[in-house]
Protein backbone atom coordinates (compact mmCIF):
# COMPACT_ATOMS: atom_id res chain seq x y z
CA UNK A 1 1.21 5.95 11.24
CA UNK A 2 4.22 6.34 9.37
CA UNK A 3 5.10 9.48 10.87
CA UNK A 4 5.04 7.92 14.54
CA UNK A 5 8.73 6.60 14.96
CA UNK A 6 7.81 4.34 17.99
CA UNK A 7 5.61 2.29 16.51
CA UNK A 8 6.82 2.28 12.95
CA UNK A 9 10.32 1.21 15.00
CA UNK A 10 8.35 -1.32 16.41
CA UNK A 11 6.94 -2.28 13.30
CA UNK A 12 10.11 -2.84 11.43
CA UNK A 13 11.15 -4.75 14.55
CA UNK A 14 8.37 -7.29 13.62
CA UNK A 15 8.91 -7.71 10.03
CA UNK A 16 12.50 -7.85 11.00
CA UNK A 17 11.92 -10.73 13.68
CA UNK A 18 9.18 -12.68 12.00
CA UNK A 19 9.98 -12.92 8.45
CA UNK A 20 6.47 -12.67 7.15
CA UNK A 21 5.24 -14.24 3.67
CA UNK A 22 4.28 -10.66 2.77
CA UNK A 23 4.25 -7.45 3.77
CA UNK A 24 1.53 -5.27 2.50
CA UNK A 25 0.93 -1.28 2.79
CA UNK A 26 -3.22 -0.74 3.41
CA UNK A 27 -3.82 2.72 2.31
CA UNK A 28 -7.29 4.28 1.12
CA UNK A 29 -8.06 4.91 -2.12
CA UNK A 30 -10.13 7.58 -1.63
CA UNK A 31 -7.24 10.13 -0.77
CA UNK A 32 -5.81 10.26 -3.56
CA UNK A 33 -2.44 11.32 -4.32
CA UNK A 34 -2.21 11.74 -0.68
CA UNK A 35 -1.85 7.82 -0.80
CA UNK A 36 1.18 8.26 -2.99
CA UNK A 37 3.24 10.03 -0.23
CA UNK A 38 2.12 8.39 2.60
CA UNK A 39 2.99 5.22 0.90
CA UNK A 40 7.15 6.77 0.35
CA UNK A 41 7.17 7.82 4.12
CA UNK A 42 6.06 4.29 4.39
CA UNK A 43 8.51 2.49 2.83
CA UNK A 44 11.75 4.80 3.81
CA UNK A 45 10.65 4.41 7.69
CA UNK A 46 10.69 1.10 6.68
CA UNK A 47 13.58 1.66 5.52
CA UNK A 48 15.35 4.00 7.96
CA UNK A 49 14.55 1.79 11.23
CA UNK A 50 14.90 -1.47 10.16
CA UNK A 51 17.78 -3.54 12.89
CA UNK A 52 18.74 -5.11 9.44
CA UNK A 53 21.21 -4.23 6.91
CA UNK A 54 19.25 -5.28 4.41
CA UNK A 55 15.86 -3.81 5.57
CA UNK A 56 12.42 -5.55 4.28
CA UNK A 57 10.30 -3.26 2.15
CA UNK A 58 6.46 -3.61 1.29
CA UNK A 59 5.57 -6.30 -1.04
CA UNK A 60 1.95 -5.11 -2.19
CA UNK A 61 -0.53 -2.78 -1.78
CA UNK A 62 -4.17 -3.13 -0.39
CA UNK A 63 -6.28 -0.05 -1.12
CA UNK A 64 -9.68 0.22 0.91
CA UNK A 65 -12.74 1.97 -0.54
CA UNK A 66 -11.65 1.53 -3.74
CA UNK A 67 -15.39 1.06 -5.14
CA UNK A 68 -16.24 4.79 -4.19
CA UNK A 69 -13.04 5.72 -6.69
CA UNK A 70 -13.71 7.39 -9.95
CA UNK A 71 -11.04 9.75 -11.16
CA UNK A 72 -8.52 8.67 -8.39
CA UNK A 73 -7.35 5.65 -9.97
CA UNK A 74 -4.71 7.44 -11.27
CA UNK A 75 -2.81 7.92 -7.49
CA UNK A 76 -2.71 3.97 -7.51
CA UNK A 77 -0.55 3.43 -10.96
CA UNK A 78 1.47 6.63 -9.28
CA UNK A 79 1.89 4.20 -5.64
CA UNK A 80 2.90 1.02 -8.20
CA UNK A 81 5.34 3.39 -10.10
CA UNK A 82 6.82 4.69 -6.50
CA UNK A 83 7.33 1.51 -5.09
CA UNK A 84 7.72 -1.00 -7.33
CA UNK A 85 5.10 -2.78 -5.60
CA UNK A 86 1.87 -4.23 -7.14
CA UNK A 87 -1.50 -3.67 -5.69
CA UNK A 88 -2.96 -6.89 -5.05
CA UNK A 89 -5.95 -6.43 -3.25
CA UNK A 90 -8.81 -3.90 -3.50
CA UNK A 91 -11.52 -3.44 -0.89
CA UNK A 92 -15.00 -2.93 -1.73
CA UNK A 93 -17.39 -3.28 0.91
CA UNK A 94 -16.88 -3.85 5.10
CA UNK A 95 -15.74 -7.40 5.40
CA UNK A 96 -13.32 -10.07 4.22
CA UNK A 97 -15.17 -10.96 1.75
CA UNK A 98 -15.14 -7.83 0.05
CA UNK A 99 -11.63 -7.90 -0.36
CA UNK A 100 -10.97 -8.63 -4.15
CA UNK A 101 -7.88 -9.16 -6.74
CA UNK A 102 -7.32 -6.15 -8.40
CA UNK A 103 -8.76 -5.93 -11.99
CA UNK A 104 -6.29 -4.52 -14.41
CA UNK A 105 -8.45 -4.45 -17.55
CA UNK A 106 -11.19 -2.47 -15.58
CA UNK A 107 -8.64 0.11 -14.11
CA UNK A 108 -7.53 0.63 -17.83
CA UNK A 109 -10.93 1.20 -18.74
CA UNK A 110 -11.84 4.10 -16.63
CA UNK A 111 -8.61 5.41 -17.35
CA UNK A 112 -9.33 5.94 -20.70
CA UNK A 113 -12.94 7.26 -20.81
């Protein structure tokens, strides 16, 4: 997505127009570092397209899949650190209900096993 101009244009139109509550960047966890870049390319078309001077960036991240993770957690601290946004939801199953708050003790846990 964020390396089709048109609708990332159209996108930043949007934010730009509606002023939304919060902006959030779904990525999966699952890919890994991968997540990390696609998030940047994110946030500078963002960025780059934006009709306003002072364009609107991401407010949080929602990673799907994350409870198929195991040694990937690391990518997500690496999207907080590149952003400067939190991630505030995790998905972990197929509906809305699956979608959870993100649990920072746990994610420090696995880190250090």
């Amino acid at each position: 997505m964020q390396d089709n101009e048109p609708l990332m244009r159209a996108l930043s139109k949007l934010i730009y127009s509606n002023n939304p509550d919060l902006v959030l960047f779904v990525g999966e966890a699952l890919v890994g570092n991968d997540a990390v870049d696609q998030l940047s390319k994110f946030n500078q078309k963002l960025a780059d397209l934006s009709p306003s001077p002072s364009p609107r960036l991401i407010d949080g991240i929602l990673l799907t899949k994350f409870d198929t993770i195991d040694d990937k957690v690391g990518a997500a601290l690496s999207m907080v650190y590149i952003s400067g946004a939190p991630v505030m939801f995790v998905g972990c199953g197929q509906s809305y209900t699956d979608l959870k708050k993100l649990n920072v003790k746990s994610i420090v846990k696995t880190l250090l096993k």
